[in-house]
Protein backbone atom coordinates (compact mmCIF):
# COMPACT_ATOMS: atom_id res chain seq x y z
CA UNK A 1 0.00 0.00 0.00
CA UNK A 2 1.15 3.67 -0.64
CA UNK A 3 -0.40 6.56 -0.35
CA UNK A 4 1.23 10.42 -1.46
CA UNK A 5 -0.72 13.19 -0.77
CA UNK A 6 -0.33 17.40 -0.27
CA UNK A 7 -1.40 18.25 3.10
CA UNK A 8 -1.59 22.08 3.33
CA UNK A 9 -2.57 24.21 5.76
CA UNK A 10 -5.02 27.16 5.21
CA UNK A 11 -4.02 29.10 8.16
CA UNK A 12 -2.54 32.86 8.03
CA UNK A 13 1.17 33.88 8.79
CA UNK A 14 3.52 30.92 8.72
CA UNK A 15 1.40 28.22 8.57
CA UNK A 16 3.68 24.78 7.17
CA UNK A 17 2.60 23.20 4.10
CA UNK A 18 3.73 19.65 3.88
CA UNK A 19 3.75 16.69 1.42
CA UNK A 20 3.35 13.47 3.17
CA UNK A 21 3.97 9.95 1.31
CA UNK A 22 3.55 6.90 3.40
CA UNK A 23 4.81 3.26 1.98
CA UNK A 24 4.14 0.06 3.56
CA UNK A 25 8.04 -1.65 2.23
CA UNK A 26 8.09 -5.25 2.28
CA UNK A 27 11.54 -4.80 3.65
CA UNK A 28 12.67 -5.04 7.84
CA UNK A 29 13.20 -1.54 9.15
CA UNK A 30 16.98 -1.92 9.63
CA UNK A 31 17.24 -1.92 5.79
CA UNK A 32 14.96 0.75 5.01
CA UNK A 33 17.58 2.69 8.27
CA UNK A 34 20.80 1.89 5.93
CA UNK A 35 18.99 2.85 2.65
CA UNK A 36 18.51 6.75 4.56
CA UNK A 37 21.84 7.15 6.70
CA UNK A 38 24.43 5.79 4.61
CA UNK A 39 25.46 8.39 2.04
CA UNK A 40 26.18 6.14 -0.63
CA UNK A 41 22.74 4.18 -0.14
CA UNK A 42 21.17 7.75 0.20
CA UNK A 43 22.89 9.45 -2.80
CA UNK A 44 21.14 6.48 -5.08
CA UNK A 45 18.17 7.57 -4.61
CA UNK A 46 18.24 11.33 -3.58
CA UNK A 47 21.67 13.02 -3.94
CA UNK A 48 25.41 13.21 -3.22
CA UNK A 49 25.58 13.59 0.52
CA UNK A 50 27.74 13.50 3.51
CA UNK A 51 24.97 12.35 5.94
CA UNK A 52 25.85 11.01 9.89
CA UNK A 53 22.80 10.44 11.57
CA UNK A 54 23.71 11.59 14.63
CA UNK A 55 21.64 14.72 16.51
CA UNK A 56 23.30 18.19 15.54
CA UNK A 57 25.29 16.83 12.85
CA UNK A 58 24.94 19.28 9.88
CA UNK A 59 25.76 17.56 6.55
CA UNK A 60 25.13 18.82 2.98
CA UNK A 61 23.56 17.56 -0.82
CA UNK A 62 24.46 18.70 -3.65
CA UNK A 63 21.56 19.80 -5.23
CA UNK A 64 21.17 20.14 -8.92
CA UNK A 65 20.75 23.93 -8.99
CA UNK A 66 21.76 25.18 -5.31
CA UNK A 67 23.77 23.03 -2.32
CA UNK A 68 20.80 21.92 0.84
CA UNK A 69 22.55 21.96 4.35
CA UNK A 70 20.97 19.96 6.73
CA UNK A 71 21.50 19.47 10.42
CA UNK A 72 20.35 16.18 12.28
CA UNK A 73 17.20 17.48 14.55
CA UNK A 74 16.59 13.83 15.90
CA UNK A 75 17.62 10.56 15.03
CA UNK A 76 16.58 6.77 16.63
CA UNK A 77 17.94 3.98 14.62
CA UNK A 78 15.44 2.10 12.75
CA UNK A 79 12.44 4.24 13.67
CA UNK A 80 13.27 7.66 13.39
CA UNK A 81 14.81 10.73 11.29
CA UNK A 82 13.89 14.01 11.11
CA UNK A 83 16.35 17.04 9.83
CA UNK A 84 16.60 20.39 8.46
CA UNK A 85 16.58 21.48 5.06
CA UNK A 86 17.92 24.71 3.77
CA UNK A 87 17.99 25.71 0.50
CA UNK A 88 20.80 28.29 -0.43
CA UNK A 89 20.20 30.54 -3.45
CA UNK A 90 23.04 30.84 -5.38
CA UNK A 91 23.87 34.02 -7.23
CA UNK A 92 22.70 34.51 -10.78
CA UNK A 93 20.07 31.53 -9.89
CA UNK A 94 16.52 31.22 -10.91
CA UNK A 95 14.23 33.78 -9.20
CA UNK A 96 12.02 31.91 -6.44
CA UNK A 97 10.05 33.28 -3.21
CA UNK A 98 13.13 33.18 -1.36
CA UNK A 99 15.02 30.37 -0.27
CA UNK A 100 13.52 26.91 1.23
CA UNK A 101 14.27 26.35 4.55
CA UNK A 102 12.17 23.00 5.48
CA UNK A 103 12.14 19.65 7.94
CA UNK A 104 12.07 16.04 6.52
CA UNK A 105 10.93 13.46 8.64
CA UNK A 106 11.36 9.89 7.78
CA UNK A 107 9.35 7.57 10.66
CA UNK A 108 9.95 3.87 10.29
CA UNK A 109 7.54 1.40 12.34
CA UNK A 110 7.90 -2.36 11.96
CA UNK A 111 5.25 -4.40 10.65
CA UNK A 112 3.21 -7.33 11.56
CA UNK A 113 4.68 -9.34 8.60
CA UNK A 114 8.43 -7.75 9.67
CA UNK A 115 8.28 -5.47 6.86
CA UNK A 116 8.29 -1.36 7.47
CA UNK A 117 5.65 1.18 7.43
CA UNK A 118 7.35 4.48 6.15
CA UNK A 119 5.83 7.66 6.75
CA UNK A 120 7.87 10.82 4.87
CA UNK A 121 6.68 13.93 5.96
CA UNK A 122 8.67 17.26 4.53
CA UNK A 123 6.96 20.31 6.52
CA UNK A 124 7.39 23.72 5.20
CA UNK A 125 7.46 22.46 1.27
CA UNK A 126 4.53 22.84 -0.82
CA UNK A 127 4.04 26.75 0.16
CA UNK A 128 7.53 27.82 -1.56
CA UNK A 129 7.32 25.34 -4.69
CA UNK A 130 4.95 23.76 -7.35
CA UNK A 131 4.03 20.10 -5.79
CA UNK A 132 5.46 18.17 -9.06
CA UNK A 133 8.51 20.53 -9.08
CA UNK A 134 8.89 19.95 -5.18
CA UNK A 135 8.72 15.92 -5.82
CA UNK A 136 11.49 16.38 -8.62
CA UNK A 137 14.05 18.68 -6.78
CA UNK A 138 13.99 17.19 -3.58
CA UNK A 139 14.76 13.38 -5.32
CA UNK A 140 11.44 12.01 -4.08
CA UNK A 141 11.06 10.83 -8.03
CA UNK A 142 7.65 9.84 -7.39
CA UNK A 143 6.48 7.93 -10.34
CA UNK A 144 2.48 9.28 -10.82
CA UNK A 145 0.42 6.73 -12.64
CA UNK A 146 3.52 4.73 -14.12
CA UNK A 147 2.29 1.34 -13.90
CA UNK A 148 -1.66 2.08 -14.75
CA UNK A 149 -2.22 2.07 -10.87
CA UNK A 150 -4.91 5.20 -9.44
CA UNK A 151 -2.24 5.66 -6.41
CA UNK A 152 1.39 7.24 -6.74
CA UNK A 153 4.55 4.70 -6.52
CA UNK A 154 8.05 5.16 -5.81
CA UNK A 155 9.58 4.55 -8.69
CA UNK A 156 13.14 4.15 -7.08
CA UNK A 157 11.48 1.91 -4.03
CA UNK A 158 13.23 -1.38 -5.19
CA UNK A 159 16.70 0.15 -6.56
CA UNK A 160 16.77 1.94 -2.44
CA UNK A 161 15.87 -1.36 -1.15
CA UNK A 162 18.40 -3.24 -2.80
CA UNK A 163 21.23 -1.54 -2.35
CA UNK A 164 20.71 -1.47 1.28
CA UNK A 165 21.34 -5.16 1.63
């Protein structure tokens, strides 16, 4: 089962925006942990990165367009991640409401049949960009309607798994 979905906020002021995706991964927690800590696993399926999940470690990807520096807000092996992202604008750079500055939050539970439930929330998104534009420059490279199938898939959801062996 997966569901994706936009959950906004139609408060005043700063109210967060978020897009929320939420997998149910055939695979044990501990792998779906490696496939979002270790930067190589990471950079498969997002980008280049010098992640260490460790609270108040800052670590960067190299976005496409402009570098993202993170900083570790809360980590608990195997159930939970959540960090900051900051979007830099780089000089000469496309014109934008100003720069993201965002939390991801990747919660992990462990399911009946061993597998994971994967909840991916990233607060403070879909107010600053376009929601297909948001998917695509952040690496989420969800796939909408690939496979004939009325609910969004990860495309990349194997390749991750994988390579987290």
């Amino acid at each position: 089962m997966k569901k994706a979905g936009l959950a906004a906020n139609d408060g005043q002021g700063d109210a967060a925006d978020a897009l929320e995706f939420e997998y149910e991964l055939a695979e044990p927690p501990e792998k779906v942990w490696r496939a979002l800590t270790i930067p190589e696993l990471l950079a498969a399926w997002m980008m280049p990165n010098d992640i260490s999940p460790e609270i108040g470690n800052r670590f960067a990807f190299a976005g496409p367009d402009t570098p993202i520096e993170c900083e570790i807000l809360d980590a608990e092996p195997e159930r939970l991640l959540r960090y900051s992202w900051r979007e830099r604008s780089q000089p000469g750079g496309a014109a934008r409401q100003g720069p993201l500055d965002s939390t991801v939050t990747f919660t992990l539970a462990r399911t009946v049949s061993g597998g994971t439930h994967l909840r991916i929330v990233h607060d403070g998104f879909a107010r600053k960009t376009m929601p297909a534009v948001a998917m695509a420059g952040a690496g989420c490279r969800v796939s909408l309607g690939a496979n004939r199938s009325s609910k969004p898939i990860a495309a990349n959801t194997p390749r991750l798994l994988l390579r987290a062996a």
